[in-house]
C-alpha atoms as a PDB file:
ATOM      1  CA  UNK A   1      19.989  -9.070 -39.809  1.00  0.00           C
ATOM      2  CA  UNK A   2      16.774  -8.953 -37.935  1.00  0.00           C
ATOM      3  CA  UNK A   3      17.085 -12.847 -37.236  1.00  0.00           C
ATOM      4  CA  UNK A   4      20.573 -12.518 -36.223  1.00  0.00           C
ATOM      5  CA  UNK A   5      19.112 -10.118 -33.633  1.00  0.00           C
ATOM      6  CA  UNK A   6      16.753 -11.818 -32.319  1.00  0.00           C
ATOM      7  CA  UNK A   7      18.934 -14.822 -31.954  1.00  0.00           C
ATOM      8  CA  UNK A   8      21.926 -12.808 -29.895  1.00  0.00           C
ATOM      9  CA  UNK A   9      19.110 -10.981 -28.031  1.00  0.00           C
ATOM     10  CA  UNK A  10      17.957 -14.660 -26.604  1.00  0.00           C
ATOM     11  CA  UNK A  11      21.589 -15.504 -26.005  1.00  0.00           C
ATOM     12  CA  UNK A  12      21.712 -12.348 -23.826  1.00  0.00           C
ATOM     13  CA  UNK A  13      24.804 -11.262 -26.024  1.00  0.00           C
ATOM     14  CA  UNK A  14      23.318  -8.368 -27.041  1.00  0.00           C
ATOM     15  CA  UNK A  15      22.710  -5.337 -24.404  1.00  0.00           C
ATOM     16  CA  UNK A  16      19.054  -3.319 -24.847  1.00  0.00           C
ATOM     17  CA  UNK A  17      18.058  -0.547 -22.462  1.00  0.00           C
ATOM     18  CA  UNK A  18      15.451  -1.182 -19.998  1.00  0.00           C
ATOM     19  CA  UNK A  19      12.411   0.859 -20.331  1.00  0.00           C
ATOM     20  CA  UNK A  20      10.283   1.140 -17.267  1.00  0.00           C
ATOM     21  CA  UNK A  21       6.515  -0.095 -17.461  1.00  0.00           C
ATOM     22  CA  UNK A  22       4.044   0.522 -14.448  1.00  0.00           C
ATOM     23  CA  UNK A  23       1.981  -2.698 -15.943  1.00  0.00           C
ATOM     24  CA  UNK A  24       5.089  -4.810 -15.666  1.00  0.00           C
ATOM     25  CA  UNK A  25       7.834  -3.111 -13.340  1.00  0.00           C
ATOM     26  CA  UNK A  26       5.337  -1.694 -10.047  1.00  0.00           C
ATOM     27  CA  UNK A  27       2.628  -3.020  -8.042  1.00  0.00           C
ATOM     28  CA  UNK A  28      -0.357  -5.105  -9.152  1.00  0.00           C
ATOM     29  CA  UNK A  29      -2.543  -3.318  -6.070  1.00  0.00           C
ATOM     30  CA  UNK A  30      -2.513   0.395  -5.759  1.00  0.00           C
ATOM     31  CA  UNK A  31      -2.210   2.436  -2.394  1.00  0.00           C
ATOM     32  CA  UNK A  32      -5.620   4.434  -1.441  1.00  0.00           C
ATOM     33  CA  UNK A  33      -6.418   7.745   0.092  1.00  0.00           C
ATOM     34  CA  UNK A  34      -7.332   7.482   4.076  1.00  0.00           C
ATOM     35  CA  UNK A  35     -10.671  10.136   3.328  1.00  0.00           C
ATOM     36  CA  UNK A  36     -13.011  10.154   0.165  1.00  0.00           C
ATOM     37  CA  UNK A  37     -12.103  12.878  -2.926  1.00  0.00           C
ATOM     38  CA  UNK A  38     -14.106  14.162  -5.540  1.00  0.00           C
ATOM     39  CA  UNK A  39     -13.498  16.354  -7.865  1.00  0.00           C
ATOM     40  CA  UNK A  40     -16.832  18.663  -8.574  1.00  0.00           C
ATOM     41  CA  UNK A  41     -18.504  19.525 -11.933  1.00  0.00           C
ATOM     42  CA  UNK A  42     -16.874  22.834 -11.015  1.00  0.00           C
ATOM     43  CA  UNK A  43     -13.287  21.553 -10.535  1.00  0.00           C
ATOM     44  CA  UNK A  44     -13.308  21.801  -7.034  1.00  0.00           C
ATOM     45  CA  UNK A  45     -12.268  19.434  -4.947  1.00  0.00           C
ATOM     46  CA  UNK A  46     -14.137  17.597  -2.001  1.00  0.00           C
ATOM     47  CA  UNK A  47     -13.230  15.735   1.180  1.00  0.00           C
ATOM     48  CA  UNK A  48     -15.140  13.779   3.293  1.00  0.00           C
ATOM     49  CA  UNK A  49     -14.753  10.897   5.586  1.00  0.00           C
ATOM     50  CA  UNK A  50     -14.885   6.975   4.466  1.00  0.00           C
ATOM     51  CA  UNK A  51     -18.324   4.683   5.528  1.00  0.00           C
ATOM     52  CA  UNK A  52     -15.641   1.975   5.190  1.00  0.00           C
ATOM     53  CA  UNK A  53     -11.697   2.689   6.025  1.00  0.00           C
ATOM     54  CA  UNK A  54      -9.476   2.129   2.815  1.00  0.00           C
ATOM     55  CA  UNK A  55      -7.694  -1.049   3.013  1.00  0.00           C
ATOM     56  CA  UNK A  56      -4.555   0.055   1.910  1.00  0.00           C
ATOM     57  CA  UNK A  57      -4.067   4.125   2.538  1.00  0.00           C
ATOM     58  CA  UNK A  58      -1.210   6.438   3.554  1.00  0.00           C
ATOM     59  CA  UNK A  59       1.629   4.290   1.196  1.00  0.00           C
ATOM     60  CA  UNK A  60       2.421   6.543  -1.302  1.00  0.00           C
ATOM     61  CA  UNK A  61       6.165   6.982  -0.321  1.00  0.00           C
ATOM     62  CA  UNK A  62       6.691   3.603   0.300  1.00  0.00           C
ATOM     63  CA  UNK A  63       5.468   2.439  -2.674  1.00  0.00           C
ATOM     64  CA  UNK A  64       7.980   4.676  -4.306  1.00  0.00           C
ATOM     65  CA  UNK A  65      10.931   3.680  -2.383  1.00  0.00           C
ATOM     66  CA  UNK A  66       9.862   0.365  -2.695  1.00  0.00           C
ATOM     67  CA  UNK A  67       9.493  -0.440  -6.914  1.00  0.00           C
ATOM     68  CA  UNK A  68      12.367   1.964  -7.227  1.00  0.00           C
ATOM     69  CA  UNK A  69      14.580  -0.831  -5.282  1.00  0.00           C
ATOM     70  CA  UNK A  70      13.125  -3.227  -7.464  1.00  0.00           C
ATOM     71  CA  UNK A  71      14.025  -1.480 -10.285  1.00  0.00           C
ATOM     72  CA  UNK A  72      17.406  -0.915  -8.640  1.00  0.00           C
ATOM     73  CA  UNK A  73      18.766  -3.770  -6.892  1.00  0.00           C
ATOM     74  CA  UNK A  74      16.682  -6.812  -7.810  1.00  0.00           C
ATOM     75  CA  UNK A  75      16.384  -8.876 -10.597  1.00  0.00           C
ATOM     76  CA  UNK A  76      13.287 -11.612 -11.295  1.00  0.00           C
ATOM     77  CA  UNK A  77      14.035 -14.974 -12.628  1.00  0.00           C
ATOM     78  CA  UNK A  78      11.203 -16.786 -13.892  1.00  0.00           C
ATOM     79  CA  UNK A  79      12.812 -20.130 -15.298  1.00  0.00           C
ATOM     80  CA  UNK A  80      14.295 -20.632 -11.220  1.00  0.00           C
ATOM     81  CA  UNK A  81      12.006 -22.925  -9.325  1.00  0.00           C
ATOM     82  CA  UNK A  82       9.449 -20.714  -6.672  1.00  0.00           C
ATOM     83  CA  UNK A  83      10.473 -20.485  -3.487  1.00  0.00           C
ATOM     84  CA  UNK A  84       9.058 -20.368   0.081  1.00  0.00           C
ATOM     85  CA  UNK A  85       7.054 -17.761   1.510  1.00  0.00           C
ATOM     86  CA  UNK A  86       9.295 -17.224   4.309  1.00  0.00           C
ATOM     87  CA  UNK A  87      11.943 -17.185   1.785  1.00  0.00           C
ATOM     88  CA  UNK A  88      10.518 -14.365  -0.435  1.00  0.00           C
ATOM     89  CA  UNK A  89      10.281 -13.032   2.873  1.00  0.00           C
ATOM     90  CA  UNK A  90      13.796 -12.629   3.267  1.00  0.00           C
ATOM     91  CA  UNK A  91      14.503 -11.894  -0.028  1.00  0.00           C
ATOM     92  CA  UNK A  92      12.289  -8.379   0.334  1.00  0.00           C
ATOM     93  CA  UNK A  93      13.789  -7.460   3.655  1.00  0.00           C
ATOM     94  CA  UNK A  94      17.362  -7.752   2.316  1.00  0.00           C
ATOM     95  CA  UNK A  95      16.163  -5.821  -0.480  1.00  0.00           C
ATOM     96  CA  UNK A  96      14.018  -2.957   1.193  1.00  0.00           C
ATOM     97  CA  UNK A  97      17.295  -2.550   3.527  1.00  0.00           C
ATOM     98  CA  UNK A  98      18.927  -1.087   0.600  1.00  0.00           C
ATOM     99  CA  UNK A  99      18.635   2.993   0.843  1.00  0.00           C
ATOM    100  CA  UNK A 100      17.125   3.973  -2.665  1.00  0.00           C
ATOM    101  CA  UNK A 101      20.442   6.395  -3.181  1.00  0.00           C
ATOM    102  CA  UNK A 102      22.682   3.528  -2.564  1.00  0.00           C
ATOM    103  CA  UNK A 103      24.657   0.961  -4.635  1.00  0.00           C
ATOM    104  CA  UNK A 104      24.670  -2.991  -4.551  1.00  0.00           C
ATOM    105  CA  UNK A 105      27.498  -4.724  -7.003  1.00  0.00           C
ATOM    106  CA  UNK A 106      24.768  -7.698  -7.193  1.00  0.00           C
ATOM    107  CA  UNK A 107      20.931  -7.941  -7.715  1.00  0.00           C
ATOM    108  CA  UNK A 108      18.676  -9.851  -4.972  1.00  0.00           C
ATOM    109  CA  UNK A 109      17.252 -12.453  -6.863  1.00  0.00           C
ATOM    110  CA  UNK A 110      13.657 -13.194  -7.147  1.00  0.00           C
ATOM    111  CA  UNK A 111      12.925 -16.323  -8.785  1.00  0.00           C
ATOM    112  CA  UNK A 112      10.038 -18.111 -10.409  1.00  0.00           C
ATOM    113  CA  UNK A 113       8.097 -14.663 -11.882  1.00  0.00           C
ATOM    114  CA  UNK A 114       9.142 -12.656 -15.036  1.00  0.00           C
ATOM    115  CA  UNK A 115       8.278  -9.122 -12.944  1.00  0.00           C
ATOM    116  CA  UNK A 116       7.402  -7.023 -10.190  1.00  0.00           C
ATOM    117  CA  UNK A 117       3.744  -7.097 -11.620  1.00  0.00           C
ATOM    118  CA  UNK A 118       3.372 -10.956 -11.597  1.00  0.00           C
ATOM    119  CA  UNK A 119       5.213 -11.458  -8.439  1.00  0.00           C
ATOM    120  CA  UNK A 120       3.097  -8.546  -6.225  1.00  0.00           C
ATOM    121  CA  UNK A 121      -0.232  -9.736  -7.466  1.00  0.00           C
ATOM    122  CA  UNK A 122       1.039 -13.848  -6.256  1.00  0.00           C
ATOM    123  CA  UNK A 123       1.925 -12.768  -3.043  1.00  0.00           C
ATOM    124  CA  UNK A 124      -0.026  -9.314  -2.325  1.00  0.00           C
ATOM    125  CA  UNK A 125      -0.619  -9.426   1.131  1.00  0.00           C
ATOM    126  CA  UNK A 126       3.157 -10.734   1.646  1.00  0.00           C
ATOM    127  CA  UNK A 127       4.314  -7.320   0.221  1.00  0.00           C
ATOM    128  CA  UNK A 128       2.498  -5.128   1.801  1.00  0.00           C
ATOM    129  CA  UNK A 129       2.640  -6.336   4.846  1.00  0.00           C
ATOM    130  CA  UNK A 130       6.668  -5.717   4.197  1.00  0.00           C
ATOM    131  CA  UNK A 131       6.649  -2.235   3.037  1.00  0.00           C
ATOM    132  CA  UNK A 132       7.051  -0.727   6.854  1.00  0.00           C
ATOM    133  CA  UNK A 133       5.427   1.922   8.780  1.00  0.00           C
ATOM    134  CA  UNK A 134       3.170   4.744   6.351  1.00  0.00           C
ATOM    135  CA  UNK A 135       3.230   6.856   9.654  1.00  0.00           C
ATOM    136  CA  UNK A 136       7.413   7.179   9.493  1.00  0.00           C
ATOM    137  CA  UNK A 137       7.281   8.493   6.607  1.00  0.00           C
ATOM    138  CA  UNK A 138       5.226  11.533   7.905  1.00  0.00           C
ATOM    139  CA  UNK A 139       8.759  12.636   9.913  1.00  0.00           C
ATOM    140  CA  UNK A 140      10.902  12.399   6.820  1.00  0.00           C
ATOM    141  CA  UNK A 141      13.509  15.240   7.321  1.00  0.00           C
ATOM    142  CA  UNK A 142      12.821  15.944   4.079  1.00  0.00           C
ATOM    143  CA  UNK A 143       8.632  16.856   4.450  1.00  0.00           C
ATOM    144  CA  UNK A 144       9.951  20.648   5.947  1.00  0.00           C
ATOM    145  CA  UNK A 145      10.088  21.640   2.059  1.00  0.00           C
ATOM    146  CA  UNK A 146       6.151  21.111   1.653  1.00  0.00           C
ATOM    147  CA  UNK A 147       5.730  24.494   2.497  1.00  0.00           C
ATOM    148  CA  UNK A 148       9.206  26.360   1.506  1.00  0.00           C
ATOM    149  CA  UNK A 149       8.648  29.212  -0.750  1.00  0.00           C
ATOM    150  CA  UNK A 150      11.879  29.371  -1.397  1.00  0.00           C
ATOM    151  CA  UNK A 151      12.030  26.067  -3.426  1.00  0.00           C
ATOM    152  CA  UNK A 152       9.588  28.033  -6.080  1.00  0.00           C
ATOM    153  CA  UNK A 153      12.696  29.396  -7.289  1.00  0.00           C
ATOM    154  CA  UNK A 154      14.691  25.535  -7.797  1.00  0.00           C
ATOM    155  CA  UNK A 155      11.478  24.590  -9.963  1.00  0.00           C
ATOM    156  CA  UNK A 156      13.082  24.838 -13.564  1.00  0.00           C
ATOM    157  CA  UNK A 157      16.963  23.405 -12.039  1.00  0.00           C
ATOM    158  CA  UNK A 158      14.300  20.483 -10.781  1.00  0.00           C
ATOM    159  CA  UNK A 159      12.567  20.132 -14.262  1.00  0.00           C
ATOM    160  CA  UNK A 160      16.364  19.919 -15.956  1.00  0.00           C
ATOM    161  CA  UNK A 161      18.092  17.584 -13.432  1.00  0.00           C
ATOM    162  CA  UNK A 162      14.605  15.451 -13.879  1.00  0.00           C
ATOM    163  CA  UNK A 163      15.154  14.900 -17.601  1.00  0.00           C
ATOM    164  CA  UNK A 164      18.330  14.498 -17.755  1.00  0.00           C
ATOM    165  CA  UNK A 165      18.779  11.418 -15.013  1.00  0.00           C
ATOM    166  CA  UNK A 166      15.397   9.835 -16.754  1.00  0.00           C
ATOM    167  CA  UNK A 167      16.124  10.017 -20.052  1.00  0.00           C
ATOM    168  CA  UNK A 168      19.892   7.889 -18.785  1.00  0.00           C
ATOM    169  CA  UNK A 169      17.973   5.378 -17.721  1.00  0.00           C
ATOM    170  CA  UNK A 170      17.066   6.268 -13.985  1.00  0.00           C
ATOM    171  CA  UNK A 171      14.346   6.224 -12.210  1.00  0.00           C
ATOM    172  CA  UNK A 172      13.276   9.481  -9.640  1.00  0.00           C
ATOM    173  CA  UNK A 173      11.017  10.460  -7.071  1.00  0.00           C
ATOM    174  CA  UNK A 174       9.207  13.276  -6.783  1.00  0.00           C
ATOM    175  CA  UNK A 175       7.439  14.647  -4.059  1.00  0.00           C
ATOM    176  CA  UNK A 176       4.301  16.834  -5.438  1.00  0.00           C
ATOM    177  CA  UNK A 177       2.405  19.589  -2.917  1.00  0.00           C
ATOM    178  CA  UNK A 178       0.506  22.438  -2.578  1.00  0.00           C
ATOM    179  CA  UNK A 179      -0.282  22.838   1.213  1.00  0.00           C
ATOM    180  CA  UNK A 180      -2.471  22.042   2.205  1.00  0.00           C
ATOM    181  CA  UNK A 181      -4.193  20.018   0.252  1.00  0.00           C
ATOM    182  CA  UNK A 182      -1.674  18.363  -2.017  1.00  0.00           C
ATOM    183  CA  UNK A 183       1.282  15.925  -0.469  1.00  0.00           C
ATOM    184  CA  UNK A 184       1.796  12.775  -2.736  1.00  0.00           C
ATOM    185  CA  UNK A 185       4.679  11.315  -4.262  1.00  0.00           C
ATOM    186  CA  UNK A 186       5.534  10.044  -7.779  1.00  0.00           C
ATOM    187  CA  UNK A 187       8.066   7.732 -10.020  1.00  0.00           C
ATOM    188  CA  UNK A 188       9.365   9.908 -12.984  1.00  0.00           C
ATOM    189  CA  UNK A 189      10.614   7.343 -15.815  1.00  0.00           C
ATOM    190  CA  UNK A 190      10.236   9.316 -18.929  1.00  0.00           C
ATOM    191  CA  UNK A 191      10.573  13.076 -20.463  1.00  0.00           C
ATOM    192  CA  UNK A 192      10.246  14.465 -23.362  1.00  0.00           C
ATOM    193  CA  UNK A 193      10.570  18.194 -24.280  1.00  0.00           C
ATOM    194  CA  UNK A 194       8.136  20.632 -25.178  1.00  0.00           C
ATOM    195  CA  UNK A 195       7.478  23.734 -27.318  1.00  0.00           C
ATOM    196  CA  UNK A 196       8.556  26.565 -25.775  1.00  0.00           C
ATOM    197  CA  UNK A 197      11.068  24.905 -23.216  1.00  0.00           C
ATOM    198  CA  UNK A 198       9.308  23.101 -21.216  1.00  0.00           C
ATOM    199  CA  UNK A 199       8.879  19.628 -20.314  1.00  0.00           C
ATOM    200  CA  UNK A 200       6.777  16.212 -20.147  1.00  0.00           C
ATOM    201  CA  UNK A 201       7.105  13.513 -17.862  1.00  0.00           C
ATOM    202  CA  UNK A 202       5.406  10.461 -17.415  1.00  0.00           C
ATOM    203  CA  UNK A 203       5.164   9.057 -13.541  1.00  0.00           C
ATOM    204  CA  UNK A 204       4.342   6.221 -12.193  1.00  0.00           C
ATOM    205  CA  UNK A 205       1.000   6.874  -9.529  1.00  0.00           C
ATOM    206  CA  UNK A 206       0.619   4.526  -6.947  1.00  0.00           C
ATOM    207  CA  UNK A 207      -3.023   5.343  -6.303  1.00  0.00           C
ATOM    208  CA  UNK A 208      -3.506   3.988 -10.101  1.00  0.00           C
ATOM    209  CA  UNK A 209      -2.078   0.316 -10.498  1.00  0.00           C
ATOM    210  CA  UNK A 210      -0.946  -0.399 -13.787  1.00  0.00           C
ATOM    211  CA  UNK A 211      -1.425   3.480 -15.470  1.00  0.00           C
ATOM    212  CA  UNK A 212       0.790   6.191 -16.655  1.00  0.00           C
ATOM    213  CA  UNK A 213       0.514   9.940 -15.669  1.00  0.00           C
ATOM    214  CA  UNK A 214       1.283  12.876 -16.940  1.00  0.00           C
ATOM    215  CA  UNK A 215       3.538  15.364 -15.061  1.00  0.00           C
ATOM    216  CA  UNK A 216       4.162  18.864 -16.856  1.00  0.00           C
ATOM    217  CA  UNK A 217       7.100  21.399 -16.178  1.00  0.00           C
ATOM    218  CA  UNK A 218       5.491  24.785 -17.154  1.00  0.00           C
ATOM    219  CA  UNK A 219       8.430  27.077 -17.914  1.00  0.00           C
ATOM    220  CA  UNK A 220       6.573  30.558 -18.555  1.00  0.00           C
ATOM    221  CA  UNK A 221       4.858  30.198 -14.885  1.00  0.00           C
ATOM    222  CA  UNK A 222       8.042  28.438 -13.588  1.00  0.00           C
ATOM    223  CA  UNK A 223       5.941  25.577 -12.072  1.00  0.00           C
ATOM    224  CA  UNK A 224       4.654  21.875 -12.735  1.00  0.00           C
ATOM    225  CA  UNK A 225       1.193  20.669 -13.653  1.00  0.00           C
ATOM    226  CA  UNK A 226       0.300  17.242 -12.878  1.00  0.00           C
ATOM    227  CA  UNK A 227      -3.215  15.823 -14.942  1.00  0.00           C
ATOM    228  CA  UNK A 228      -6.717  15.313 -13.145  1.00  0.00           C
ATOM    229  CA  UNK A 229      -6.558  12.500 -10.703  1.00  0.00           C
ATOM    230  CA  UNK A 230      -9.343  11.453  -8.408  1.00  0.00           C
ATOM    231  CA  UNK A 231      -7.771  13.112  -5.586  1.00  0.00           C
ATOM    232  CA  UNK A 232      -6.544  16.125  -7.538  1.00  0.00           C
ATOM    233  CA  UNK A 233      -8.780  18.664  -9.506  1.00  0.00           C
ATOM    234  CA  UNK A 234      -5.632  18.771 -12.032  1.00  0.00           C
ATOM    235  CA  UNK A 235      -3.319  22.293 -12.169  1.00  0.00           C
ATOM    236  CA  UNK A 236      -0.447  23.630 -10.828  1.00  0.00           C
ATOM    237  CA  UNK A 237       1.682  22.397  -7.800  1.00  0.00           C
ATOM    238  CA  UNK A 238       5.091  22.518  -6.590  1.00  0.00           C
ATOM    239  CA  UNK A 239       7.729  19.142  -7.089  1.00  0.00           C
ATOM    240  CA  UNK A 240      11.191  18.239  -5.335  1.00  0.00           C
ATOM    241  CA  UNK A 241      13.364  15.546  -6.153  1.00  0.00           C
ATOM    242  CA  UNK A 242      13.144  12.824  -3.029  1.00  0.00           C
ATOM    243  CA  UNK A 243      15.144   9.964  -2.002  1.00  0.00           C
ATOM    244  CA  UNK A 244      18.317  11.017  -3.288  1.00  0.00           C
ATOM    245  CA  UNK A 245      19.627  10.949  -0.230  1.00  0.00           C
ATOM    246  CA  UNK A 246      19.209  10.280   3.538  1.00  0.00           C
ATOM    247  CA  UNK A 247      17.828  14.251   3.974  1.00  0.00           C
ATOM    248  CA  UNK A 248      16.256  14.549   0.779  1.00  0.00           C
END
């Protein structure tokens, strides 16, 4: 039976779910932070300024928007001869046209590389210099919410909707803050439940190429905990569902 699998599964007759991998379906180069952060033998954390600006800083939500239309809309054909770097060119502008919330009836093709991985780390500089403007995404209608205490009170209806969508397949944003000091946004792609009723999700962090993160929903204190980044002394913060629409 196993053979018989295998065989229909390289036939494409045979239908499996796609799982989503940051080491295969997002960015081979990671967005930075525009100042330095350390987190203290105390767990504090620490700003300062950079010696030498980041090279890449600020990108967070469009790296976001930007694998999730990959995971969305486009498809990668590696056995289809490479094209042009104008023409890839073209190919992501069609693409990053597409609102994340939307619907297409037919991938964008991207041929000659098996994945987003592969593809971003062949033509790096191409990419980024696509994703647009960082500073436009400081005016998102959406940003107001940073600092809404009312949202406290949507956390667990958040944490719900969350695993449910992931756990059909979907990929979602999440915008994670604690004004002042925290403002970054995530890929959700997996969830499992917890003890006690709450929740684990794993989230793609584009300040860590390649890596997995863990995102908590902490029912008995009605909040999330996201894991110890560089940036981020670890603990509790607030997080909204974004890009599900043109004012979310």
């Amino acid at each position: 039976m196993l053979r018989i699998f295998i065989a229909l599964l390289s036939l494409g007759l045979v239908v499996t779910a796609r799982e989503f991998d940051p080491r295969r379906d997002a960015f081979a180069f990671s967005n930075d932070t525009a100042l330095q952060y350390t987190v203290g033998a105390d767990g504090k954390l620490r700003m300062e300024g950079r010696k030498t600006p980041a090279r890449l800083a600020h990108r967070c939500f469009l790296f976001t928007r930007s694998v999730m239309q990959f995971w969305n809309f486009a498809q990668f054909e590696p056995r289809q001869r490479k094209l042009s770097e104008s023409e890839y060119r073209t190919l992501l502008r069609s693409l990053f046209r597409i609102p994340v919330w939307g619907h297409r009836a037919e991938r964008i093709v991207f041929p000659g590389y098996r994945n987003l991985w592969d593809f971003s780390k062949a033509h790096d500089q191409l990419v980024q210099d696509e994703l647009g403007s960082w500073l436009l995404t400081y005016f998102r209608v959406g940003n107001w919410r940073m600092i809404n205490p009312i949202l406290l009170l949507s956390q667990r209806r958040f944490a719900e909707e969350l695993f449910d969508k992931v756990n059909q397949g979907e990929l979602r944003a999440m915008y994670l803050a604690k004004f002042p000091h925290m403002n970054h946004v995530v890929v959700v792609y997996k969830g499992e439940r917890l003890p006690g009723g709450g929740f684990r999700f794993r989230v793609y962090d584009a300040n860590y190429a390649g890596e997995s993160a863990r995102l908590d929903y902490v029912p008995g204190r009605n909040i999330f905990d996201f894991e110890r980044r560089f940036y981020w002394p670890g603990g509790e913060l607030r997080a909204f569902p974004v890009y599900i629409s043109p004012i979310h």
